[in-house]
N, C-alpha and C. Protein backbone atom coordinates (compact mmCIF):
# COMPACT_ATOMS: atom_id res chain seq x y z
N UNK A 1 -2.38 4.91 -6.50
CA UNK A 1 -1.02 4.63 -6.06
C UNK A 1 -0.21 5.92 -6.13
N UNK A 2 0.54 6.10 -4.94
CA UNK A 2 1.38 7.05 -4.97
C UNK A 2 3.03 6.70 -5.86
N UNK A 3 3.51 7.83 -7.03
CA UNK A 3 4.63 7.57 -7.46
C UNK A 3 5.32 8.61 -7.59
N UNK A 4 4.92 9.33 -6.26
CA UNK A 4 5.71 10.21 -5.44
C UNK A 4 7.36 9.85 -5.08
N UNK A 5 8.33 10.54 -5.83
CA UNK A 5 9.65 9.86 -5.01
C UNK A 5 9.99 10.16 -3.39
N UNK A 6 10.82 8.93 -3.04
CA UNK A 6 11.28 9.20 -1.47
C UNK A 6 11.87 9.98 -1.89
N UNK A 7 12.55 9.86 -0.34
CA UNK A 7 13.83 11.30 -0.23
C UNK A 7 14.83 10.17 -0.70
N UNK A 8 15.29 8.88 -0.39
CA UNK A 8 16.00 8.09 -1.11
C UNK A 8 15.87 7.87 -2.60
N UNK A 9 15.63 8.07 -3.46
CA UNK A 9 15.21 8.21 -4.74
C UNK A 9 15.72 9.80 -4.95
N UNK A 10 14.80 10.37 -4.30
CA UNK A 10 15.43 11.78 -4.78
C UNK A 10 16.77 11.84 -4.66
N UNK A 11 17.34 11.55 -3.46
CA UNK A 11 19.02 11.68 -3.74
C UNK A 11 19.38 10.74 -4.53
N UNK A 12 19.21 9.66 -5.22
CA UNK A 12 19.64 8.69 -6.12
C UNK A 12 19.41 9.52 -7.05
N UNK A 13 18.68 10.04 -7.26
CA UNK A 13 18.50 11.22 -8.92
C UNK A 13 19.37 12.52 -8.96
N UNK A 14 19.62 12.70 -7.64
CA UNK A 14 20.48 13.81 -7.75
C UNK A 14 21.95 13.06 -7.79
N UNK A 15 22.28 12.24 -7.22
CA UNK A 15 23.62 11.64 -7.08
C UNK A 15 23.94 11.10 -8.90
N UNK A 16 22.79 10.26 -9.45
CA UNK A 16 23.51 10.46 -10.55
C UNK A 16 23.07 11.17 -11.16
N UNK A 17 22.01 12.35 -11.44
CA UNK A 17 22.36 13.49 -12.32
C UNK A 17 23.44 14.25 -12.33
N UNK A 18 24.14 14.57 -10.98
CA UNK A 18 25.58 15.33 -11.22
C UNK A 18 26.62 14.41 -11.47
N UNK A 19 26.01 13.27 -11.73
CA UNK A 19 27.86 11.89 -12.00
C UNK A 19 27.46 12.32 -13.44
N UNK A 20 25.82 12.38 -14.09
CA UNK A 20 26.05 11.87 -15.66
C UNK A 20 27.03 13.55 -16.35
N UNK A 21 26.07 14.53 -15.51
CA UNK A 21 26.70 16.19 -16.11
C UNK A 21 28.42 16.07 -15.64
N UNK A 22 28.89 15.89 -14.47
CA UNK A 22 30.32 15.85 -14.79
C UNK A 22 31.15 14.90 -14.93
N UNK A 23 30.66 13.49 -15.69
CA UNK A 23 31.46 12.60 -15.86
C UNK A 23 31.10 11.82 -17.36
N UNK A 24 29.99 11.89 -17.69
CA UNK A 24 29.29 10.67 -18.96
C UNK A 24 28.96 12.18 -19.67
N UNK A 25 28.54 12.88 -19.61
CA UNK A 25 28.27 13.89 -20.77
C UNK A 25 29.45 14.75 -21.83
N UNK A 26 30.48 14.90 -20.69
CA UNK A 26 31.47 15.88 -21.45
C UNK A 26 32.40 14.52 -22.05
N UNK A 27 31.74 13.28 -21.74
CA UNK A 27 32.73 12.12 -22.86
C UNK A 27 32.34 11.06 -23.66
N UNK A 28 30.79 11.93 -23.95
CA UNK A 28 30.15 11.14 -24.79
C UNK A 28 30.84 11.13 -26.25
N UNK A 29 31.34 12.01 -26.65
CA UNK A 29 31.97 12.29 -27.85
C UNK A 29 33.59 11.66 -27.72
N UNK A 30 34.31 11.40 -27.24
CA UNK A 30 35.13 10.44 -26.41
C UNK A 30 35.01 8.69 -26.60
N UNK A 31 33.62 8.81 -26.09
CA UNK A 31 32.74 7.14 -26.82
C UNK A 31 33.05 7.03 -28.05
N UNK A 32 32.47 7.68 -28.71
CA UNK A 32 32.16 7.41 -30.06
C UNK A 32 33.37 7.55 -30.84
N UNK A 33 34.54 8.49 -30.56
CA UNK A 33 35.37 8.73 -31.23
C UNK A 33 36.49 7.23 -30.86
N UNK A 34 36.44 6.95 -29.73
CA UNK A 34 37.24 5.80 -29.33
C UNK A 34 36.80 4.25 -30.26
N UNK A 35 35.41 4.40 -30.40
CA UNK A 35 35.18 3.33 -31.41
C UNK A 35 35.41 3.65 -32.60
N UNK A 36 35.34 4.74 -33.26
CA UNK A 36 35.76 5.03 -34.66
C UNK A 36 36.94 4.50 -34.86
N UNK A 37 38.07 4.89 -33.73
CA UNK A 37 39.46 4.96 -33.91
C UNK A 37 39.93 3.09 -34.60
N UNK A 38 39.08 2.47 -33.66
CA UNK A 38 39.25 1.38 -33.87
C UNK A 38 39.07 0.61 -35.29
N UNK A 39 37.98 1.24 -35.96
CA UNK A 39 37.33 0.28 -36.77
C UNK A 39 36.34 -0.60 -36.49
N UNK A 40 35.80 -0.37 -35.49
CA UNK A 40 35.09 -2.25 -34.53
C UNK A 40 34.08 -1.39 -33.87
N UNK A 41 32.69 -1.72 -34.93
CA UNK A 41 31.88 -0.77 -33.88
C UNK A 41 31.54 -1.22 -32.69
N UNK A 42 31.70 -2.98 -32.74
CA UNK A 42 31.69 -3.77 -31.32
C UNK A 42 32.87 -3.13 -30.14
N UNK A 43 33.83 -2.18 -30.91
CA UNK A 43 34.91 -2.33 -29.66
C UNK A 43 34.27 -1.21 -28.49
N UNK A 44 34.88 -2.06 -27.03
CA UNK A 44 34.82 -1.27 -26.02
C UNK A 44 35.54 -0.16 -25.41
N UNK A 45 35.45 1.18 -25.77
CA UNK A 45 35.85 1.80 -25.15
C UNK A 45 36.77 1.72 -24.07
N UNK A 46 37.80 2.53 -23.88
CA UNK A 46 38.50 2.49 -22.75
C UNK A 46 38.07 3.55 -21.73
N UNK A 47 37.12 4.47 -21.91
CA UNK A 47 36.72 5.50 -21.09
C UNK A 47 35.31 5.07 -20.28
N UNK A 48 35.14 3.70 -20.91
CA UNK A 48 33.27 3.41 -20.45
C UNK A 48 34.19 2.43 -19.52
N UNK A 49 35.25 1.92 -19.16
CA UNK A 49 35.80 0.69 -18.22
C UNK A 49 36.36 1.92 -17.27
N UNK A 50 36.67 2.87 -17.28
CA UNK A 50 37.08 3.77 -16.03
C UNK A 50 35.94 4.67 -15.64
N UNK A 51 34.61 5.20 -16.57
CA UNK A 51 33.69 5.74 -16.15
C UNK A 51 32.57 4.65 -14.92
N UNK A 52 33.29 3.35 -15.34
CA UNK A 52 32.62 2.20 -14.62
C UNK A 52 32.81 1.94 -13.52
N UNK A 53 34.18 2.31 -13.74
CA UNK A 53 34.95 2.16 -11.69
C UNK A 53 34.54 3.14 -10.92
N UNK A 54 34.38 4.54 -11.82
CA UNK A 54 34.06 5.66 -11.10
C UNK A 54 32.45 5.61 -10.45
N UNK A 55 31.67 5.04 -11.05
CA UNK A 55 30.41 4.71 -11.16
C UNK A 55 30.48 3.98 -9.61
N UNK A 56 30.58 2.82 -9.73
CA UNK A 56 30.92 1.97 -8.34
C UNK A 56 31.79 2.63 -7.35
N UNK A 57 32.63 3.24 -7.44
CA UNK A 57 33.28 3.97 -6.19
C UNK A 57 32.16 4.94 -5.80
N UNK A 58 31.82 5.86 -6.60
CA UNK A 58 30.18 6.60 -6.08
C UNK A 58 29.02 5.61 -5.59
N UNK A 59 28.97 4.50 -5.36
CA UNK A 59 28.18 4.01 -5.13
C UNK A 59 26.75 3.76 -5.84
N UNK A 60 27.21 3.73 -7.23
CA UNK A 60 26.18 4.16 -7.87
C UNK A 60 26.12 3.03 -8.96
N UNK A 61 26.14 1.60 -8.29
CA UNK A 61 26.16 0.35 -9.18
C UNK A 61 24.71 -0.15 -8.80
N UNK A 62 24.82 -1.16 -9.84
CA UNK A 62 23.47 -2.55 -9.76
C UNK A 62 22.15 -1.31 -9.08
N UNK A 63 22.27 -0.22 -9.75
CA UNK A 63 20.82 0.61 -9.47
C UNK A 63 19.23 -0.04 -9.30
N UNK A 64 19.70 -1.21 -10.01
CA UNK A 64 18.22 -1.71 -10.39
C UNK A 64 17.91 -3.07 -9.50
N UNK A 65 18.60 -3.92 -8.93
CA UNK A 65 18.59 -4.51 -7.94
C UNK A 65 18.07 -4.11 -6.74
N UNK A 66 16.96 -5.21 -6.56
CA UNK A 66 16.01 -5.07 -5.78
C UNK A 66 16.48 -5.71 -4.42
N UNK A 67 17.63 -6.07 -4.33
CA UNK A 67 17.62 -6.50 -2.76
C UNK A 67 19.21 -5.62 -2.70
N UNK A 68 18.83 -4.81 -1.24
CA UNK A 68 20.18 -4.28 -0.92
C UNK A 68 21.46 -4.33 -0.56
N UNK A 69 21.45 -5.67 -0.62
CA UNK A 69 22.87 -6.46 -0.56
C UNK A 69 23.44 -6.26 -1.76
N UNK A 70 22.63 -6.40 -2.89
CA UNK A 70 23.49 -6.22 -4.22
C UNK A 70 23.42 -5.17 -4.77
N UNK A 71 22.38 -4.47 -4.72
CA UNK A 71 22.64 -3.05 -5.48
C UNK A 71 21.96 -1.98 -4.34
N UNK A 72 20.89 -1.05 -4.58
CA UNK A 72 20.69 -0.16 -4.66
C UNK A 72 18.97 -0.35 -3.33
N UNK A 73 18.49 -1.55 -3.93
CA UNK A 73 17.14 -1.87 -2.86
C UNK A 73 15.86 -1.37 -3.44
N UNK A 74 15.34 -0.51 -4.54
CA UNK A 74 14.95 -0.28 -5.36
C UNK A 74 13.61 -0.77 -5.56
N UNK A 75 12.21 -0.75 -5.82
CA UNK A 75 11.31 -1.50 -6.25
C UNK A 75 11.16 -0.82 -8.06
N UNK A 76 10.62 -1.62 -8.73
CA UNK A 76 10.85 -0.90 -10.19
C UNK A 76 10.28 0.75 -10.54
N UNK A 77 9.44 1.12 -9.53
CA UNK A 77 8.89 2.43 -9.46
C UNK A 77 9.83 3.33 -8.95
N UNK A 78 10.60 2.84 -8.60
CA UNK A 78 11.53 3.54 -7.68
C UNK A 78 12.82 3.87 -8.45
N UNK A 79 12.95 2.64 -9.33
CA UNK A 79 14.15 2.50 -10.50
C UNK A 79 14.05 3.39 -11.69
N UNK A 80 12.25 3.59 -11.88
CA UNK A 80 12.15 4.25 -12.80
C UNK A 80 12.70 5.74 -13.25
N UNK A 81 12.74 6.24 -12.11
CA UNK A 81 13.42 7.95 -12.68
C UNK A 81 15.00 7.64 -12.43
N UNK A 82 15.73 6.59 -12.27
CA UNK A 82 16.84 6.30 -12.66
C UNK A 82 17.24 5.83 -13.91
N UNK A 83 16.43 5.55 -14.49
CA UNK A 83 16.77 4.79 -15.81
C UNK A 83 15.89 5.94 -16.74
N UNK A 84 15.54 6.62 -16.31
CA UNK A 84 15.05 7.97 -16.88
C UNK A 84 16.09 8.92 -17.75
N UNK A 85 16.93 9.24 -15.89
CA UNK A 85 18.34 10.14 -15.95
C UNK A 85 19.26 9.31 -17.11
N UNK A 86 19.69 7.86 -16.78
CA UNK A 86 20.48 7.30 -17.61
C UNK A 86 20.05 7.36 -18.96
N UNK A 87 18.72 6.97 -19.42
CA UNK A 87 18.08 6.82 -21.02
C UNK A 87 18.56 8.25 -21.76
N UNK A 88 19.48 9.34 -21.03
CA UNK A 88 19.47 10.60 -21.85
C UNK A 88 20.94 10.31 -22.85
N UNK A 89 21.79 8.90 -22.36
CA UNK A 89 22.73 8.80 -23.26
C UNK A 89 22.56 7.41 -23.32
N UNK A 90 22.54 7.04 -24.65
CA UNK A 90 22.53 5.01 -25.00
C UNK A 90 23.48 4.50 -24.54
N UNK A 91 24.84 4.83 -24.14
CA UNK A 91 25.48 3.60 -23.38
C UNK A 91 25.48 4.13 -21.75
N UNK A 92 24.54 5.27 -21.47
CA UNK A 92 25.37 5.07 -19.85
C UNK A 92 24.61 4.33 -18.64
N UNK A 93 23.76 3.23 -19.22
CA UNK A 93 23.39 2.18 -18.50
C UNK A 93 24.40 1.18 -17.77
N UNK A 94 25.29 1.59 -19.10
CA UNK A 94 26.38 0.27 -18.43
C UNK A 94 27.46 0.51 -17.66
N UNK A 95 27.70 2.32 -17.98
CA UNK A 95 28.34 2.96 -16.90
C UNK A 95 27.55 2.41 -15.35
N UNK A 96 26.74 2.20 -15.12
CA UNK A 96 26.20 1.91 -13.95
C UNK A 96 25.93 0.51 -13.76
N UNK A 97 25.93 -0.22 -14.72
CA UNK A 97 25.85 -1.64 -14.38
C UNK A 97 24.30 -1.68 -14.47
N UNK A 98 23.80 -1.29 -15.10
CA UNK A 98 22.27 -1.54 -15.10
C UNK A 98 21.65 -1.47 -16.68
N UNK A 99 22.55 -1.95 -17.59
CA UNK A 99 22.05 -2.29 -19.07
C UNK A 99 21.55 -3.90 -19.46
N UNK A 100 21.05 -4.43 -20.47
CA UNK A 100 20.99 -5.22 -20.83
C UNK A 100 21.76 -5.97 -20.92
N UNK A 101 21.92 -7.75 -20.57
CA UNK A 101 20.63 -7.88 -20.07
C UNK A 101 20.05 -8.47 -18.96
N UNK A 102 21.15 -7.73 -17.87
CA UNK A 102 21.08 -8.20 -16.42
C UNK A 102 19.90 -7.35 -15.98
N UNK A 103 19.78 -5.87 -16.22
CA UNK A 103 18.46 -5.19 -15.81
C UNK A 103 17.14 -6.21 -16.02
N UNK A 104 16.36 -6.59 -15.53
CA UNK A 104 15.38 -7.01 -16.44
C UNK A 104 15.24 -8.64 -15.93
N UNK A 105 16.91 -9.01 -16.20
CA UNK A 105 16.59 -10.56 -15.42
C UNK A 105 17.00 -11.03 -13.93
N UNK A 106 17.81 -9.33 -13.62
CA UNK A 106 18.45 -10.06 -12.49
C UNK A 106 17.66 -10.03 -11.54
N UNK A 107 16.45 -8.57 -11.88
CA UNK A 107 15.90 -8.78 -10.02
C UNK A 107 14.87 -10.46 -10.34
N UNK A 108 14.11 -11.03 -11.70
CA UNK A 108 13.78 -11.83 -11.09
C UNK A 108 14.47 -13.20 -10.50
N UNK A 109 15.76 -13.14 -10.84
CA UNK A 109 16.44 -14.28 -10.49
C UNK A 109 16.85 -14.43 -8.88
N UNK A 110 16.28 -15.08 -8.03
CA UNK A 110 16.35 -15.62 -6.46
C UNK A 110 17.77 -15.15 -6.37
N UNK A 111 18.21 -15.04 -4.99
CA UNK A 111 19.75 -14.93 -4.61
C UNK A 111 20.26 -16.22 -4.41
N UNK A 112 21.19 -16.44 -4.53
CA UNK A 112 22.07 -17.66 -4.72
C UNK A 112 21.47 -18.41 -3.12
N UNK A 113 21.14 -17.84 -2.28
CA UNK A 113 20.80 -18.93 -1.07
C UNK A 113 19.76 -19.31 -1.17
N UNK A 114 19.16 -18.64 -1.96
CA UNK A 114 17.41 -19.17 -2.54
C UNK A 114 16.98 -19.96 -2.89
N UNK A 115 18.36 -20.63 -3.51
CA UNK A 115 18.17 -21.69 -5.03
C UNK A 115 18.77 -23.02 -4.21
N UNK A 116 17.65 -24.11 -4.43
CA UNK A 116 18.08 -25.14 -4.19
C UNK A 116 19.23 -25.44 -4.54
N UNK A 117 20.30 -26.07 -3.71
CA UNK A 117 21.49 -26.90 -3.83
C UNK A 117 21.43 -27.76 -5.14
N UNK A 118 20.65 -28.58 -5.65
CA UNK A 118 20.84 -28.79 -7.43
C UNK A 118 20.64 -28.27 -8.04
N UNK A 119 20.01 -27.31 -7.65
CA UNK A 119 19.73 -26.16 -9.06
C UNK A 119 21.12 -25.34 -9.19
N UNK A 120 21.53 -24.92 -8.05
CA UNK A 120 22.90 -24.46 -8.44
C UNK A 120 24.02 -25.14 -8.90
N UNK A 121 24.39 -26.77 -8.69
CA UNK A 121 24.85 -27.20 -9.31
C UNK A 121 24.79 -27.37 -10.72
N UNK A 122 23.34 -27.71 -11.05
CA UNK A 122 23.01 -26.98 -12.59
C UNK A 122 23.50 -26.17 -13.12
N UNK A 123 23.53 -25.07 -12.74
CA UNK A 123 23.95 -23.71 -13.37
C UNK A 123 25.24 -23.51 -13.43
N UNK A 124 25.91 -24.47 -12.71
CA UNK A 124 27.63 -24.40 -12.67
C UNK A 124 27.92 -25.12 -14.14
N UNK A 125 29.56 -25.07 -13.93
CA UNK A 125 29.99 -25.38 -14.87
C UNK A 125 30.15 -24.59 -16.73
N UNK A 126 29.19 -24.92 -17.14
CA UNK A 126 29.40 -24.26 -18.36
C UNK A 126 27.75 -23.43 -18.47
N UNK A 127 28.16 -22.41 -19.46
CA UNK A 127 27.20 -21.77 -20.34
C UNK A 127 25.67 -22.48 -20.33
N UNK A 128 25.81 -23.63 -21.05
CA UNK A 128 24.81 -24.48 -21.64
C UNK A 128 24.16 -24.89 -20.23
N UNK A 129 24.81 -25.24 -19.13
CA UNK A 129 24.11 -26.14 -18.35
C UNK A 129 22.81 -25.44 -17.99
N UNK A 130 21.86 -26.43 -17.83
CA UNK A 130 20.30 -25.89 -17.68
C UNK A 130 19.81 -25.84 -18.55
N UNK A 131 20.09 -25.65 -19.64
CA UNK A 131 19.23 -25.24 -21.09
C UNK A 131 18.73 -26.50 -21.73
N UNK A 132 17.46 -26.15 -22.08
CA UNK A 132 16.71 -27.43 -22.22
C UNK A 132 17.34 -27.84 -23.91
N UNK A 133 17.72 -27.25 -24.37
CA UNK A 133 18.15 -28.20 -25.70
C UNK A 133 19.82 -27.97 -25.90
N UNK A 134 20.22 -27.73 -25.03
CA UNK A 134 22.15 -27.68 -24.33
C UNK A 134 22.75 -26.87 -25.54
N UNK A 135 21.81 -25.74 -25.99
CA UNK A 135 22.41 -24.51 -26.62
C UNK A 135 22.55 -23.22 -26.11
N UNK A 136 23.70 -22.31 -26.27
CA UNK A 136 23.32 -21.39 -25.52
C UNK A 136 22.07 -20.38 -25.74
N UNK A 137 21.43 -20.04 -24.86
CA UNK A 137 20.49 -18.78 -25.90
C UNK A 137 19.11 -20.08 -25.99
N UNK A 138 18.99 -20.92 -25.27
CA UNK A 138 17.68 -21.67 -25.70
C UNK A 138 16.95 -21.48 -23.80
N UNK A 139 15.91 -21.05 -24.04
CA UNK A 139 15.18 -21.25 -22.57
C UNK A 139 15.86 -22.73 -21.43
N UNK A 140 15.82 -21.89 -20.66
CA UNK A 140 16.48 -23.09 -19.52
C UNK A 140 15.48 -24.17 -18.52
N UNK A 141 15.68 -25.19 -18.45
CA UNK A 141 15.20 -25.92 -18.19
C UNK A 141 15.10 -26.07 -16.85
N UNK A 142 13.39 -26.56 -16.40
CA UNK A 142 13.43 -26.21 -14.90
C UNK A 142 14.61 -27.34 -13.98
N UNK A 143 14.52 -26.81 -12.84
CA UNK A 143 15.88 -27.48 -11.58
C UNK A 143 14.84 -28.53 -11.06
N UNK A 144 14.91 -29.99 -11.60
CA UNK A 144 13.80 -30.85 -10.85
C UNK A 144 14.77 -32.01 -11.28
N UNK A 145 14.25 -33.18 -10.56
CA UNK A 145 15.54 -34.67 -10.70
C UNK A 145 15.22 -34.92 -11.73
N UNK A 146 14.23 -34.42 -12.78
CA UNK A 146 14.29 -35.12 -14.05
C UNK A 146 15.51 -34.65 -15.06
N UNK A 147 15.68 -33.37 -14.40
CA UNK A 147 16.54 -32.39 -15.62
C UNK A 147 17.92 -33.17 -15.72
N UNK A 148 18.66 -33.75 -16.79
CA UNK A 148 19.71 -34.52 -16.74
C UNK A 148 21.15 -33.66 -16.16
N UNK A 149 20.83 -32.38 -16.34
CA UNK A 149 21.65 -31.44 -16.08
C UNK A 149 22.39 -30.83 -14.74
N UNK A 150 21.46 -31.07 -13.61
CA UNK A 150 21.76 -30.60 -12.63
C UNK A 150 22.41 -32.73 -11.66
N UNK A 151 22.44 -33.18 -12.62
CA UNK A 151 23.08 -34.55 -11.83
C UNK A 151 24.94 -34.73 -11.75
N UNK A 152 25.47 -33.73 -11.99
CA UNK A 152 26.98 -33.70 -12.12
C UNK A 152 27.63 -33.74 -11.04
């Protein structure tokens, strides 16, 4: 197998290698100091919510999305020297919209026209719906007329 990059890939590596050198590198220290300030190592930054917009105005969202309507069009070989460039700083996955833990589940999840009409009703509503023991965080239960869930 060839894992030769396109010329599309190659400019995806060049497009965000010069976003991470003049935008995520000189404010990595910026990150960290913005959570100190807080106290809250959970808190979010205010520089990772504008490095985010900047991210998407470059066109440089949902990298890892495999259909080109939503992100980038990508097969995971293709994703790989993107998440390469990004792995050189721990949060700038999410500068791009491609961290945990949508990377990983979103390309296998069908596009919304994919999904049977009760299955999406399933999934509406709240958190829980679908989940086979109606907690959040518990494996979800398949979309079939037995599931009590998708009858709302």
């Amino acid at each position: 197998m060839d894992f030769s990059a396109s010329p599309k890939v190659k400019t995806l590596v060049e497009q965000l290698t010069a976003f991470m050198v003049r935008l995520v590198y000189p404010h990595e220290r910026a990150f960290y100091e913005q959570i100190e300030a807080t106290g809250n190592r959970h808190h979010r930054p205010a520089i990772l919510e504008d490095l985010k917009a900047r991210a998407r105005e470059a066109g440089l969202w949902n990298l890892f999305l495999p259909d080109s309507t939503y992100g980038a069009g990508l097969t995971n070989a293709e994703y790989a020297p993107l998440a390469a460039v990004m792995g050189r700083v721990v949060w700038a996955s999410e500068v791009f919209n491609c961290s945990a833990p949508d990377t990983g589940n979103m390309e296998s999840r069908p596009a919304p026209a994919r999904i049977p009409r009760r299955c999406r009703r399933a999934r509406c509503g709240t958190a829980t719906a679908g989940s086979s023991r109606g907690a959040s965080g518990s494996p979800p239960a398949p979309c079939t007329r037995e599931s009590s869930s998708w009858q709302r």
